[in-house]
N, C-alpha and C. Protein backbone atom coordinates (compact mmCIF):
# COMPACT_ATOMS: atom_id res chain seq x y z
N UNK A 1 0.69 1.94 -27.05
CA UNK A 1 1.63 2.92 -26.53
C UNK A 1 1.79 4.04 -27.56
N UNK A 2 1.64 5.21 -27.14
CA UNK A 2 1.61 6.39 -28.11
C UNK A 2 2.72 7.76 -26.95
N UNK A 3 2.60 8.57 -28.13
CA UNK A 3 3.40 9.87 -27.37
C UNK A 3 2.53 10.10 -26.10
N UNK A 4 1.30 10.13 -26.22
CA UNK A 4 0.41 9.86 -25.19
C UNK A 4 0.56 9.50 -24.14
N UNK A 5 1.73 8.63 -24.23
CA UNK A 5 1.89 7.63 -22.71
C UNK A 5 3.54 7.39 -22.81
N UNK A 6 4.70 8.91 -22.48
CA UNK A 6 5.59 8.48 -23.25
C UNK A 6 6.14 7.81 -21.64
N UNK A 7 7.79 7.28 -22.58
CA UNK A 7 8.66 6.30 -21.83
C UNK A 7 9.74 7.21 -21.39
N UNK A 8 10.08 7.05 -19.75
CA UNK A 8 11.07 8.34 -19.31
C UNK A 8 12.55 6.92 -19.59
N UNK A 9 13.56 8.36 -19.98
CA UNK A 9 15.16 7.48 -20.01
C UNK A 9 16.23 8.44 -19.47
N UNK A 10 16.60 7.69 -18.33
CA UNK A 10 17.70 8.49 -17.64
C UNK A 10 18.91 7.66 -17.59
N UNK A 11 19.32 8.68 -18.50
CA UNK A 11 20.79 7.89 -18.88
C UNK A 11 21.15 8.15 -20.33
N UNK A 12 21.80 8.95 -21.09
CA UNK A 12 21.46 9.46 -22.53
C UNK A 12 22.97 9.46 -23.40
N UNK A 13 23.42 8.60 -22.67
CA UNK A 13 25.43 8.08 -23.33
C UNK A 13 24.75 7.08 -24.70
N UNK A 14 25.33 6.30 -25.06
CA UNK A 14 25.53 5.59 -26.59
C UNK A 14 24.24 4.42 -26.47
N UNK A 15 24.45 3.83 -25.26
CA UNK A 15 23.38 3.21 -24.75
C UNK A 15 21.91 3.79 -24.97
N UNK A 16 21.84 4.55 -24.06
CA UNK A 16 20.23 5.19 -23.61
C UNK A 16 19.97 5.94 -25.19
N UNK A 17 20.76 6.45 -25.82
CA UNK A 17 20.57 6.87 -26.60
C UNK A 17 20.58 6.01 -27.85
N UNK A 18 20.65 5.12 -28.22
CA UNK A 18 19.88 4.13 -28.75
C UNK A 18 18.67 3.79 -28.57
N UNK A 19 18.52 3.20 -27.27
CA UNK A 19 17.18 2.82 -26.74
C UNK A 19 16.07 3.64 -26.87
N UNK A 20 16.36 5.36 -26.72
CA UNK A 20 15.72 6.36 -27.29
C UNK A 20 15.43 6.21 -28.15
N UNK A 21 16.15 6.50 -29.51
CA UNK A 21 15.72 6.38 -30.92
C UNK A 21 14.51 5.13 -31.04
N UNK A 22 14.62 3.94 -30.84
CA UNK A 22 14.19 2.63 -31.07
C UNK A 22 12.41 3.27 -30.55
N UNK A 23 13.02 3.56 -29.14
CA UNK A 23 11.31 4.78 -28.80
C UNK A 23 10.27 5.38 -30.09
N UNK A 24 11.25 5.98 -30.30
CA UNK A 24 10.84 7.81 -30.84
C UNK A 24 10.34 7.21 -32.27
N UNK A 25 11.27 6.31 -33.54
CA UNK A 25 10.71 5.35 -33.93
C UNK A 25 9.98 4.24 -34.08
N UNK A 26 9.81 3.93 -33.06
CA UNK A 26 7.90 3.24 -32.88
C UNK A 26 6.87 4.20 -32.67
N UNK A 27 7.28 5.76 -32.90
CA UNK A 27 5.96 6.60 -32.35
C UNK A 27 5.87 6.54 -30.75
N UNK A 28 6.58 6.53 -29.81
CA UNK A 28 6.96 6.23 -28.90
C UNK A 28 7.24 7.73 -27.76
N UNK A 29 6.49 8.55 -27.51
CA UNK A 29 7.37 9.51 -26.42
C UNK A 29 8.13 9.61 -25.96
N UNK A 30 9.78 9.87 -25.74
CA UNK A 30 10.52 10.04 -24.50
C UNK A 30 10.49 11.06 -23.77
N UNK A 31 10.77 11.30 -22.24
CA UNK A 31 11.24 12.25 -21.80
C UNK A 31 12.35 11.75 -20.99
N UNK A 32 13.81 12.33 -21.27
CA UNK A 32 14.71 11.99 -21.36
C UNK A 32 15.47 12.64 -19.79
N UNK A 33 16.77 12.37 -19.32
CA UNK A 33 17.32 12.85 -18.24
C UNK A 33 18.39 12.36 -18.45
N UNK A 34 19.68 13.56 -18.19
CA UNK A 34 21.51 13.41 -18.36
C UNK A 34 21.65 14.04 -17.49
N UNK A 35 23.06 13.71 -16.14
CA UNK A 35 22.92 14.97 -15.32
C UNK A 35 24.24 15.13 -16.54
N UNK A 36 24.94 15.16 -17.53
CA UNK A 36 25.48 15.97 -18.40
C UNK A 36 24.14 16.16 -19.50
N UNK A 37 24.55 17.69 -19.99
CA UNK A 37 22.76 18.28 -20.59
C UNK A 37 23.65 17.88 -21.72
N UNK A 38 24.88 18.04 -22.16
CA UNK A 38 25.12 18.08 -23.11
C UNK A 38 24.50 16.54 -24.35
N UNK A 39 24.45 15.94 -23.52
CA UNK A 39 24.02 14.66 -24.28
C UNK A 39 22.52 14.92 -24.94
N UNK A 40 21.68 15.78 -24.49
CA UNK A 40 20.60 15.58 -25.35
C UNK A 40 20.56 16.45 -26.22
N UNK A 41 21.77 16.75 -26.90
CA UNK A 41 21.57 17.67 -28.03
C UNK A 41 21.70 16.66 -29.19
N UNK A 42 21.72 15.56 -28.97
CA UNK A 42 21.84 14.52 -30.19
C UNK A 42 20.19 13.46 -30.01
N UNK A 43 19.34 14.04 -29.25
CA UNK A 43 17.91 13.97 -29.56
C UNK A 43 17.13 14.86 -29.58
N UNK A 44 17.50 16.04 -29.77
CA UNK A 44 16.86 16.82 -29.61
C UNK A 44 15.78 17.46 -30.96
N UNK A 45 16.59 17.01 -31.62
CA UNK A 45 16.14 17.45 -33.18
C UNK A 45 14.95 16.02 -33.71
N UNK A 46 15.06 14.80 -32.34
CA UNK A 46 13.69 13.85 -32.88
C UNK A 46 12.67 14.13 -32.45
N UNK A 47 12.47 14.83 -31.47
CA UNK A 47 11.09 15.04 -30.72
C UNK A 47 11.18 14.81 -29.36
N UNK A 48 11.83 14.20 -29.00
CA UNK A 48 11.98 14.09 -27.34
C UNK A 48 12.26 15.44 -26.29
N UNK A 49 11.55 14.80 -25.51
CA UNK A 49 11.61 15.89 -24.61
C UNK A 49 12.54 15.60 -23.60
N UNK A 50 12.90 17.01 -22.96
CA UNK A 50 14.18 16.65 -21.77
C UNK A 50 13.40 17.24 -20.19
N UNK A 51 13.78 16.78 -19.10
CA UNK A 51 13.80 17.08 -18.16
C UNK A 51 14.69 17.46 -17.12
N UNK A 52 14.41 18.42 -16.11
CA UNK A 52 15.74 19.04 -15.39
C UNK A 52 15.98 17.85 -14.26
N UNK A 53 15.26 17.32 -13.87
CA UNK A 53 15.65 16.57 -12.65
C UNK A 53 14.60 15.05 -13.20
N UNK A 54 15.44 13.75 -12.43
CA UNK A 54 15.25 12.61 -11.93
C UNK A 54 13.75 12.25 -11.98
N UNK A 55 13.49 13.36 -11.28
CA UNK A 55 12.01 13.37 -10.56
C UNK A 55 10.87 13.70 -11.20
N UNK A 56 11.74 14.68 -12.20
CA UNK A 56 10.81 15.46 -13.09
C UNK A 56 10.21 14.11 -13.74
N UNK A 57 10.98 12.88 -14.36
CA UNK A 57 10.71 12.03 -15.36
C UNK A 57 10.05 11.28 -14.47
N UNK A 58 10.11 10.62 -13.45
CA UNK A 58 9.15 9.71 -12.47
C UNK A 58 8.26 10.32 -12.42
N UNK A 59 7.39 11.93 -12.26
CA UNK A 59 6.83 12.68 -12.51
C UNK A 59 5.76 12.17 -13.30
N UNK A 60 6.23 12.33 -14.81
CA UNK A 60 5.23 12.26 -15.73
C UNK A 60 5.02 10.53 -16.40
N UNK A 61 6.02 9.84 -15.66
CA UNK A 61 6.22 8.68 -16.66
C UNK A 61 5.84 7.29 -15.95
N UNK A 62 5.03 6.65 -16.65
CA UNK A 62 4.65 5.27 -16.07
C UNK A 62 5.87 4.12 -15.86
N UNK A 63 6.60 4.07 -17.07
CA UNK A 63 7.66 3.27 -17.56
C UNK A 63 8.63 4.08 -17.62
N UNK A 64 9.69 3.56 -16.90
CA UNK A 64 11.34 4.85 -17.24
C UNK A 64 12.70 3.17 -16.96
N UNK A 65 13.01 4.05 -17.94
CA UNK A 65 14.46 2.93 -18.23
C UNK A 65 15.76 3.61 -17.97
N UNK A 66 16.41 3.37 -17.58
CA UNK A 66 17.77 3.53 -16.77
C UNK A 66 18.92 3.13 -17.40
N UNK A 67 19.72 4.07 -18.17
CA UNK A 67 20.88 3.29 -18.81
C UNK A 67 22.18 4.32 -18.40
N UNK A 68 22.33 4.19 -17.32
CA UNK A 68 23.65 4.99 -16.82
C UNK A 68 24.73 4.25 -16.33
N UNK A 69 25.96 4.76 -15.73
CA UNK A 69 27.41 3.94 -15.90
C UNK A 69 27.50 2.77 -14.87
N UNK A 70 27.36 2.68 -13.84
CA UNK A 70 27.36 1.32 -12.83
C UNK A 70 25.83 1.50 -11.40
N UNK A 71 26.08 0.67 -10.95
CA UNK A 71 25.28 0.14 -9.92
C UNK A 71 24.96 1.34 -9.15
N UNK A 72 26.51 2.32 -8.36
CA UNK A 72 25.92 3.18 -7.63
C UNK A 72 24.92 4.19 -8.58
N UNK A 73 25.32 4.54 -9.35
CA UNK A 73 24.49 5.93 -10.35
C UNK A 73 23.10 5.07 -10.24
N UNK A 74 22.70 4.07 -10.38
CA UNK A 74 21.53 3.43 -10.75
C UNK A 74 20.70 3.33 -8.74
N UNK A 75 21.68 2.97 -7.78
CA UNK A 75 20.87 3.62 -6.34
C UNK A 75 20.62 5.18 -5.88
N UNK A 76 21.66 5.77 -6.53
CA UNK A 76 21.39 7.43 -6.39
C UNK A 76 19.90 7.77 -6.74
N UNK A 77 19.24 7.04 -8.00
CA UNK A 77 17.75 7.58 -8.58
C UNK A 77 16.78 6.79 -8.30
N UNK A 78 17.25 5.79 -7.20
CA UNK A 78 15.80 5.29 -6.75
C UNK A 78 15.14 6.10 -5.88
N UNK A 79 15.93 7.11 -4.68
CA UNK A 79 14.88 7.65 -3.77
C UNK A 79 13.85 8.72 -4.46
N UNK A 80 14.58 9.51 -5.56
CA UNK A 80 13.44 10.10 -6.81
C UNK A 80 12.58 9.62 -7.30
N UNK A 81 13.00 8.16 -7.76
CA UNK A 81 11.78 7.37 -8.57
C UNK A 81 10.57 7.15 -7.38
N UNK A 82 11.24 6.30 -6.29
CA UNK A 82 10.39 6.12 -5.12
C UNK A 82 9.02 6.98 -4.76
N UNK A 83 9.98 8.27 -5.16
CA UNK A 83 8.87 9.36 -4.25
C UNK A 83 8.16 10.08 -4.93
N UNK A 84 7.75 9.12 -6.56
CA UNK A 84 6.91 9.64 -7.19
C UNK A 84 5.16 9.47 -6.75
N UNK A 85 4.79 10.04 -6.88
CA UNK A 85 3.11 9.88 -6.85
C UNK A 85 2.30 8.40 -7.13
N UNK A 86 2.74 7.94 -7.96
CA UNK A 86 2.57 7.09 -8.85
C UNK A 86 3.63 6.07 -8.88
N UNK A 87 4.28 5.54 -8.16
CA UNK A 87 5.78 5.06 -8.72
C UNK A 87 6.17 4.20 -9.97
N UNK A 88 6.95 4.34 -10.61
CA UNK A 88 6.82 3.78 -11.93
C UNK A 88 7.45 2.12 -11.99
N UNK A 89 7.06 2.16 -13.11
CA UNK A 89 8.27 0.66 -13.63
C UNK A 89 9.26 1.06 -14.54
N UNK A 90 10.34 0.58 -13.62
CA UNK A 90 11.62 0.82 -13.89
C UNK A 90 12.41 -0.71 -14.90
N UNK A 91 13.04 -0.06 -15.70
CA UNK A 91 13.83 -1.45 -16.82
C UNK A 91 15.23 -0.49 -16.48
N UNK A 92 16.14 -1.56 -15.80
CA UNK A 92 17.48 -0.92 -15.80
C UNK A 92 18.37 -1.93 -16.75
N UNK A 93 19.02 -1.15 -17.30
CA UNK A 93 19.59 -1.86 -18.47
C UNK A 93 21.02 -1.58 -18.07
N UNK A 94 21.54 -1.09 -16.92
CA UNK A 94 22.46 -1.07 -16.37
C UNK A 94 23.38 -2.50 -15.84
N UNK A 95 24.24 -2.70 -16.44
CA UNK A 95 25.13 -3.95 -16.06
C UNK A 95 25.55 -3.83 -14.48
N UNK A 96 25.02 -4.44 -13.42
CA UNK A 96 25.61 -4.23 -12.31
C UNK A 96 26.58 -5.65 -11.86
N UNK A 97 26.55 -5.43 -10.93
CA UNK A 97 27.08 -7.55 -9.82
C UNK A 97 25.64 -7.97 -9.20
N UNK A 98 25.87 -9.36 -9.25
CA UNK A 98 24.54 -9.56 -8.78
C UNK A 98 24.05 -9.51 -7.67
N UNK A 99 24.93 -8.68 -6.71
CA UNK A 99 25.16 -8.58 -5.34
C UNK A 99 24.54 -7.26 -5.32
N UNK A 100 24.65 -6.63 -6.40
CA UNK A 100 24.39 -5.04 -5.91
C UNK A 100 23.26 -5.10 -6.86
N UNK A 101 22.67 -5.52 -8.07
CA UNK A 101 21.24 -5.28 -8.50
C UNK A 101 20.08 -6.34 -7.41
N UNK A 102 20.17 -7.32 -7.21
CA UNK A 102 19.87 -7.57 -5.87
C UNK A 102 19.13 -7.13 -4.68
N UNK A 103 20.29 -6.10 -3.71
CA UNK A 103 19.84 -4.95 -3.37
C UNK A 103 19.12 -4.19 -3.85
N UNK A 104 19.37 -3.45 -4.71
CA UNK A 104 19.07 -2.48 -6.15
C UNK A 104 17.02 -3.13 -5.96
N UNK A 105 16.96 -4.25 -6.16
CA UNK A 105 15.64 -4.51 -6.43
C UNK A 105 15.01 -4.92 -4.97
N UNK A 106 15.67 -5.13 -3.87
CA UNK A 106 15.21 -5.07 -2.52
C UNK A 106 14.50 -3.56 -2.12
N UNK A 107 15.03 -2.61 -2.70
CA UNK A 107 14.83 -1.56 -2.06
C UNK A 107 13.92 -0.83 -3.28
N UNK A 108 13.56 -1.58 -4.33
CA UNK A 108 12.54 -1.07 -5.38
C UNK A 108 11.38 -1.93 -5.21
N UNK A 109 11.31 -2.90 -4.35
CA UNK A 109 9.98 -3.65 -3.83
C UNK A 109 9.71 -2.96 -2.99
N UNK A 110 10.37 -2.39 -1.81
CA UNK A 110 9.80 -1.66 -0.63
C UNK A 110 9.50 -0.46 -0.95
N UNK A 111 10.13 -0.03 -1.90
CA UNK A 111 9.25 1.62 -2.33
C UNK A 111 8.31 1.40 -3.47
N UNK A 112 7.88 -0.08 -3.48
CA UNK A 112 6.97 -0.07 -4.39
C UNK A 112 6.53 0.27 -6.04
N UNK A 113 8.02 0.09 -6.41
CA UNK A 113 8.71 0.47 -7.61
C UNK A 113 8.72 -1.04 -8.32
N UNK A 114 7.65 -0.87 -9.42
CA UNK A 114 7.99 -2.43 -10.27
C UNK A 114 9.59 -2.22 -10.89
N UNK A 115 10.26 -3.42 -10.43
CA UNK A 115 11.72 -3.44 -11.07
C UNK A 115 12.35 -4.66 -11.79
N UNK A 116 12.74 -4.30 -13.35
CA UNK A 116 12.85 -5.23 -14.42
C UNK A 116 14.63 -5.16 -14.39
N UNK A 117 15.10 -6.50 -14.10
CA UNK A 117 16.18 -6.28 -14.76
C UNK A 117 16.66 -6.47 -15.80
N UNK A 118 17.38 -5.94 -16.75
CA UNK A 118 17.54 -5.94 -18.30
C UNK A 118 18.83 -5.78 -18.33
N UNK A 119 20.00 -6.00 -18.40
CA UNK A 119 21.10 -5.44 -19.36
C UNK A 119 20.99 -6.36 -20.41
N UNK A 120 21.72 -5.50 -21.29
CA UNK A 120 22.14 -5.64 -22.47
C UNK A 120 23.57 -6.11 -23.11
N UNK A 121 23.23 -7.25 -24.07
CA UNK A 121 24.35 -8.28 -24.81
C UNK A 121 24.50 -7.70 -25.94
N UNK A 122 25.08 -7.00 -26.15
CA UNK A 122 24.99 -6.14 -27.53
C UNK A 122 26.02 -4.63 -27.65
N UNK A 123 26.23 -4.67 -28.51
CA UNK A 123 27.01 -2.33 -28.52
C UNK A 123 25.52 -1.97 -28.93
N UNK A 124 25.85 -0.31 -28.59
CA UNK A 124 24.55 0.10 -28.51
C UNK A 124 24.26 0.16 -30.36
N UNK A 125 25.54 0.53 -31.45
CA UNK A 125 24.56 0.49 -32.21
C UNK A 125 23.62 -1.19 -33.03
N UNK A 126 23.88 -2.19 -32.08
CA UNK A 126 23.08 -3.40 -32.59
C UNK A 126 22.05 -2.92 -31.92
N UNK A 127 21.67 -2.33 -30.63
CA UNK A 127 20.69 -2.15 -30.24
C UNK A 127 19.81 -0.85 -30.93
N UNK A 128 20.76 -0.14 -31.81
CA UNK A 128 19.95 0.47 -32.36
C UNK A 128 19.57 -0.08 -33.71
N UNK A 129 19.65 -1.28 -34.13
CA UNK A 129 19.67 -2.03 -34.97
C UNK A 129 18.47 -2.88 -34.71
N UNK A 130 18.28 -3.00 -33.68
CA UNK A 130 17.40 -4.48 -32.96
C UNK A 130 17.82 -5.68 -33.10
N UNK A 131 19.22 -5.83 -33.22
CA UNK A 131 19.63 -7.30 -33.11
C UNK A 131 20.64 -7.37 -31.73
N UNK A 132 20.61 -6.76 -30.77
CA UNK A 132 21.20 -7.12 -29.59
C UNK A 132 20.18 -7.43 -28.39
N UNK A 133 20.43 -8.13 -27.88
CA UNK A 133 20.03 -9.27 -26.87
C UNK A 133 19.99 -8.68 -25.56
N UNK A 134 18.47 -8.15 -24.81
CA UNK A 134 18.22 -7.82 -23.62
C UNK A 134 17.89 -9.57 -22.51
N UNK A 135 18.41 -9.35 -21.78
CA UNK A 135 18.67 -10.45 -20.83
C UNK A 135 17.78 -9.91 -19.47
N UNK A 136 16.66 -10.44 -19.36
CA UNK A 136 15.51 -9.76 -18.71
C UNK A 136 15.55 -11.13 -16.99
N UNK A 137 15.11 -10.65 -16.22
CA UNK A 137 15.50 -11.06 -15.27
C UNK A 137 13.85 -10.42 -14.37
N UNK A 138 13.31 -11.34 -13.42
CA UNK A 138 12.32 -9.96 -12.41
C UNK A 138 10.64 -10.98 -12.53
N UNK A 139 10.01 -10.46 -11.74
CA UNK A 139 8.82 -10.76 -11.81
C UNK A 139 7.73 -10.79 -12.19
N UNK A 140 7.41 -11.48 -12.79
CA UNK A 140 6.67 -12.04 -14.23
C UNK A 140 5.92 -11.26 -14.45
N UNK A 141 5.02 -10.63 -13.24
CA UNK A 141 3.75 -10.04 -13.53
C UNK A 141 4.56 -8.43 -14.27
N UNK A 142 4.91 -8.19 -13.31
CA UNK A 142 5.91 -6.69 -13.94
C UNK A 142 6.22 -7.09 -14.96
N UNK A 143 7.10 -8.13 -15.62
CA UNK A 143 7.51 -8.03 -16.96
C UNK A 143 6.81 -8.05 -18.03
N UNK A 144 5.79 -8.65 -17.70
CA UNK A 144 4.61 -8.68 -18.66
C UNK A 144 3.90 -7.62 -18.87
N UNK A 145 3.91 -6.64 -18.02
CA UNK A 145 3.13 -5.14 -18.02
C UNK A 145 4.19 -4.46 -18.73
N UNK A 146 5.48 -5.13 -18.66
CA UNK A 146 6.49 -3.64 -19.26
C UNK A 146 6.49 -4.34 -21.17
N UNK A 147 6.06 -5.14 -21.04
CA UNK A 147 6.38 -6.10 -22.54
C UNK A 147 6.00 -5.20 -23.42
N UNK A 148 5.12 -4.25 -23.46
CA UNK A 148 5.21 -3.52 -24.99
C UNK A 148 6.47 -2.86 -25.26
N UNK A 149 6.94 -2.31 -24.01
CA UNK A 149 8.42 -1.57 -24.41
C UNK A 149 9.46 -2.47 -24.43
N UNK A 150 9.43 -3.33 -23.76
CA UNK A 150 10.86 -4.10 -24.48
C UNK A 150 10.66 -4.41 -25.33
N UNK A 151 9.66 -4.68 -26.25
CA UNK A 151 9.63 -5.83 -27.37
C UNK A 151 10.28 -4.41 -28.05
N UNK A 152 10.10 -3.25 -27.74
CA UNK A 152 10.28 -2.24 -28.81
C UNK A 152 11.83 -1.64 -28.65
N UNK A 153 12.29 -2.09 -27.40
CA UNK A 153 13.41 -1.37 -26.87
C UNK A 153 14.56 -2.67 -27.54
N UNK A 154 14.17 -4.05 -27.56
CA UNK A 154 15.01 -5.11 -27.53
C UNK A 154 14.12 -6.49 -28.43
N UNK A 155 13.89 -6.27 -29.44
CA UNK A 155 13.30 -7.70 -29.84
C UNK A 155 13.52 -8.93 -29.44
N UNK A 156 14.78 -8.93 -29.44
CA UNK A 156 15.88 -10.41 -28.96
C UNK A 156 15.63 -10.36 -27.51
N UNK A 157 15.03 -10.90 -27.10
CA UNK A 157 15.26 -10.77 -25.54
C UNK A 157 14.78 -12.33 -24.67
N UNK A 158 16.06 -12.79 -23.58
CA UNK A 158 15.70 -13.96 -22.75
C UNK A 158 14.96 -13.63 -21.79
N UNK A 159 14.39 -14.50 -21.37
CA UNK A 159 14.03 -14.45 -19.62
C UNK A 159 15.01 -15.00 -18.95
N UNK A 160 15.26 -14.94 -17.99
CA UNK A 160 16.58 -15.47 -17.17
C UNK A 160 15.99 -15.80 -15.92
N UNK A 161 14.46 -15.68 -15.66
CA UNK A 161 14.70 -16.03 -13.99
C UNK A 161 14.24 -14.88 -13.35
N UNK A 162 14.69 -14.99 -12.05
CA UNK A 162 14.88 -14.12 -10.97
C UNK A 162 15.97 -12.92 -10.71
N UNK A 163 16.10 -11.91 -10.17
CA UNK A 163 16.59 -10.77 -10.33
C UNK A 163 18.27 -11.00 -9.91
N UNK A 164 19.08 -10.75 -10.51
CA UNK A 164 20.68 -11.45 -10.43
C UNK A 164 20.87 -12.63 -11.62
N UNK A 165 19.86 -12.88 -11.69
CA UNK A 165 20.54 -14.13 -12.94
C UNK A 165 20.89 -13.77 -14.22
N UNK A 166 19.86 -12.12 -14.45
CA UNK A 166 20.40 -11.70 -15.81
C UNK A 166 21.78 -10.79 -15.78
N UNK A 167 22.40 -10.80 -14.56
CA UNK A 167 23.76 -10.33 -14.40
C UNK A 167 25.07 -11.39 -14.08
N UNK A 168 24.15 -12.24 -14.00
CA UNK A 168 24.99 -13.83 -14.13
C UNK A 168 25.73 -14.15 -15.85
N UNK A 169 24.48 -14.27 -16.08
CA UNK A 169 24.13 -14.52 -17.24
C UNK A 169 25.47 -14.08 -18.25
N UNK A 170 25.23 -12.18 -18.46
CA UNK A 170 26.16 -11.70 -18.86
C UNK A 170 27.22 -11.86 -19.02
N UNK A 171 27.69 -11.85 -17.34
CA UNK A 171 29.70 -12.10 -16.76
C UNK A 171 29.95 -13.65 -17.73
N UNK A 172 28.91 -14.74 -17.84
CA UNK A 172 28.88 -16.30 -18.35
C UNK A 172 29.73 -15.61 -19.61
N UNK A 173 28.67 -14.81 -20.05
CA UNK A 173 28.89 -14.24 -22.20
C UNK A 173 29.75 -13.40 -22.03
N UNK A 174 30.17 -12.60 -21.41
CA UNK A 174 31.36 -12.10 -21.62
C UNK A 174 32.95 -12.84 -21.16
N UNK A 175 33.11 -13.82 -20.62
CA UNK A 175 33.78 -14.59 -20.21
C UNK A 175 34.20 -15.22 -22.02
N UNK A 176 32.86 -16.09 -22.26
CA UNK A 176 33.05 -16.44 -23.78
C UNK A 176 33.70 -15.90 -24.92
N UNK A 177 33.51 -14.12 -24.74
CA UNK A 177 33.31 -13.36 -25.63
C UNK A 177 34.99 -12.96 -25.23
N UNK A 178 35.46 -13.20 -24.63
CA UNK A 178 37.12 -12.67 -23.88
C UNK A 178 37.69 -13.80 -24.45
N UNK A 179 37.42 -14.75 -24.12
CA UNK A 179 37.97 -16.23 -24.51
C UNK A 179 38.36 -16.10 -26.48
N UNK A 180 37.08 -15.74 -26.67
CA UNK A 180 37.27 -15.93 -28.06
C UNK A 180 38.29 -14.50 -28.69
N UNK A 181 38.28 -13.45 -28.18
CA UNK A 181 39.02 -12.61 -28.65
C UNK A 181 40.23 -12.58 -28.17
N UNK A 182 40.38 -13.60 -27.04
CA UNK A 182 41.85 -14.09 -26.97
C UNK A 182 42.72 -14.96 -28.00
N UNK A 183 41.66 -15.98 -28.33
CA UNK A 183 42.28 -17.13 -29.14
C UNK A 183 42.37 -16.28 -30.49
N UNK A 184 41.45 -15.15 -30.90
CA UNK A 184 41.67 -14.67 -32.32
C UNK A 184 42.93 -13.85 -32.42
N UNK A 185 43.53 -12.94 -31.01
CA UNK A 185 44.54 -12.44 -31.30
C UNK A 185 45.89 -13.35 -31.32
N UNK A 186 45.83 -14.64 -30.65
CA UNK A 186 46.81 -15.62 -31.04
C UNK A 186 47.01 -15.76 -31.94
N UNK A 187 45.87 -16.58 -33.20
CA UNK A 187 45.95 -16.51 -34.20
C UNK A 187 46.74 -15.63 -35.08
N UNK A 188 45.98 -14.23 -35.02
CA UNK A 188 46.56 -12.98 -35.42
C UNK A 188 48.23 -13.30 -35.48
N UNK A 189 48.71 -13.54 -33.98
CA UNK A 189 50.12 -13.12 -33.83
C UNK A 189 50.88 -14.72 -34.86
N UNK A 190 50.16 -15.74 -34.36
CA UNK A 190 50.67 -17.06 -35.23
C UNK A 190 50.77 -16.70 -36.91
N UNK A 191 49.66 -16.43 -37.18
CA UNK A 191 50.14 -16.11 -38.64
C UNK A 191 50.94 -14.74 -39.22
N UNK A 192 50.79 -13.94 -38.59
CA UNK A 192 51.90 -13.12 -38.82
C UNK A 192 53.51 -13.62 -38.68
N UNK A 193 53.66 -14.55 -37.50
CA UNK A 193 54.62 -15.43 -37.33
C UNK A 193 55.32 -16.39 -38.11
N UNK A 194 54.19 -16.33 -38.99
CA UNK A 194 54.32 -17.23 -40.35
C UNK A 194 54.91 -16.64 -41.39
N UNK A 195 54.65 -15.20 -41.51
CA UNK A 195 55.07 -14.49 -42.22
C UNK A 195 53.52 -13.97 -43.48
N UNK A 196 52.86 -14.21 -42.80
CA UNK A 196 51.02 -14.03 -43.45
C UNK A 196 51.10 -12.27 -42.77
N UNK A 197 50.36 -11.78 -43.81
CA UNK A 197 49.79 -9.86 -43.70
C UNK A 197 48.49 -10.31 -42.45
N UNK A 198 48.81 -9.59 -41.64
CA UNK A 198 48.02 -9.92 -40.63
C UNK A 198 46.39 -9.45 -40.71
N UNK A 199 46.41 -8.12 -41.30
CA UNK A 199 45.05 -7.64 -41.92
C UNK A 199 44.47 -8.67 -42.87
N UNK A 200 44.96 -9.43 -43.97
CA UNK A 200 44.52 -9.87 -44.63
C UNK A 200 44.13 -11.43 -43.89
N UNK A 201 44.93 -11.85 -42.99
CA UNK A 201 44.59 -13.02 -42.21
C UNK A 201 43.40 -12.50 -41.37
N UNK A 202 42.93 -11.50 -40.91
CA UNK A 202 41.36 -11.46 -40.25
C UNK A 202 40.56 -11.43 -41.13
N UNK A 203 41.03 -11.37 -41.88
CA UNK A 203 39.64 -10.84 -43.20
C UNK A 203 39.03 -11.99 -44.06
N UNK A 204 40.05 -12.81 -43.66
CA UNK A 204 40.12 -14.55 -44.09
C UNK A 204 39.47 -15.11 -43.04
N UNK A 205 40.36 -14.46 -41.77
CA UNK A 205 39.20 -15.52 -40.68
C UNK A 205 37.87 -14.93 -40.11
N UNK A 206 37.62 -13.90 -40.46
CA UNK A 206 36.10 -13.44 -40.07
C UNK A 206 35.36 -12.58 -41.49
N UNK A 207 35.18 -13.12 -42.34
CA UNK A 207 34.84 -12.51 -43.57
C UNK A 207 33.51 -11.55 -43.21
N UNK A 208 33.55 -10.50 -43.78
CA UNK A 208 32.11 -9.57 -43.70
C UNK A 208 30.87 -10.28 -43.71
């Protein structure tokens, strides 16, 4: 994979814009898409290129990854992707329900759109780190064709199955991840209760 063969990303908030960099640093092409422009002024100075429309990036791009705010924004750009020439393979890294990526991938088989599901277990800057956890979901053969870019987009990454399980998956870890930042603010309030500096009691219970 070279600039040669770059990777389209529509979606350019804290997310996509991670996933960018991780690109652009493997030697990697983007051509990028925000319907706010303002966001690609914080890639603009790596080399990436921007595009005016959806379409423009299904256009030129084999592989395009999707990191925008919920489920509907992520059906708005399939009839673009669809009606590319070529239709691409799509990695949506978009957290949906598993009711609506589902759909989401019903209607990217019939337009003939390879479709990976991916969100992401992680803030974006672990992912710009490479230690946050893509939760991959979809059909084998597709995932295996998209595998040079995830390995580059997400090192850490599960298979989960079939398309909905890696949005299962998630709600499971974030459930955990609520749980535990419940019991830590108890804590918090217990030892302050005690009469313990409450800053200094996290710093005790989660050391750097």
């Amino acid at each position: 994979m070279s600039r040669e063969t770059p990777v389209g990303m529509i979606g350019l908030g804290l997310m996509g814009s991670a996933l960018s960099a991780r690109l652009i640093d493997a030697g990697v092409g983007v051509i990028g898409f925000d319907i706010d422009s303002a966001k690609t002024d914080g890639l603009r100075s790596s080399g990436a290129e921007f595009a005016a429309f959806a379409a423009d990036v299904a256009a030129r791009c084999r592989t395009i990854v999707i990191a925008v705010y919920d489920a509907a924004q992520v059906k708005g750009l399939l009839p673009d992707l669809a009606n590319a020439r070529l239709p691409p393979v799509v990695i949506c890294t978009t957290t949906c329900a598993p009711g609506e990526i589902t759909a989401i991938a019903e209607f990217a088989a019939h337009a003939r759109v390879g479709f990976i599901e991916a969100p992401i277990s992680g803030t974006s800057a672990e992912v710009r780190a490479g230690t946050a956890t893509a939760l991959v979901a979809g059909d084998a053969d597709i995932i295996a064709a998209a595998a040079a870019t995830l390995d580059i987009l997400c090192p850490q990454r599960i298979n989960v199955g079939a398309i909905g399980n890696a949005s299962r998956t998630k709600l499971a870890i974030n459930l955990i991840l609520q749980n535990n930042r419940a019991a830590l603010a108890e804590g918090i309030a217990l030892a302050e209760a005690l009469g313990l500096d409450g800053a200094t009691f996290l710093a005790t219970a989660i050391p750097e």
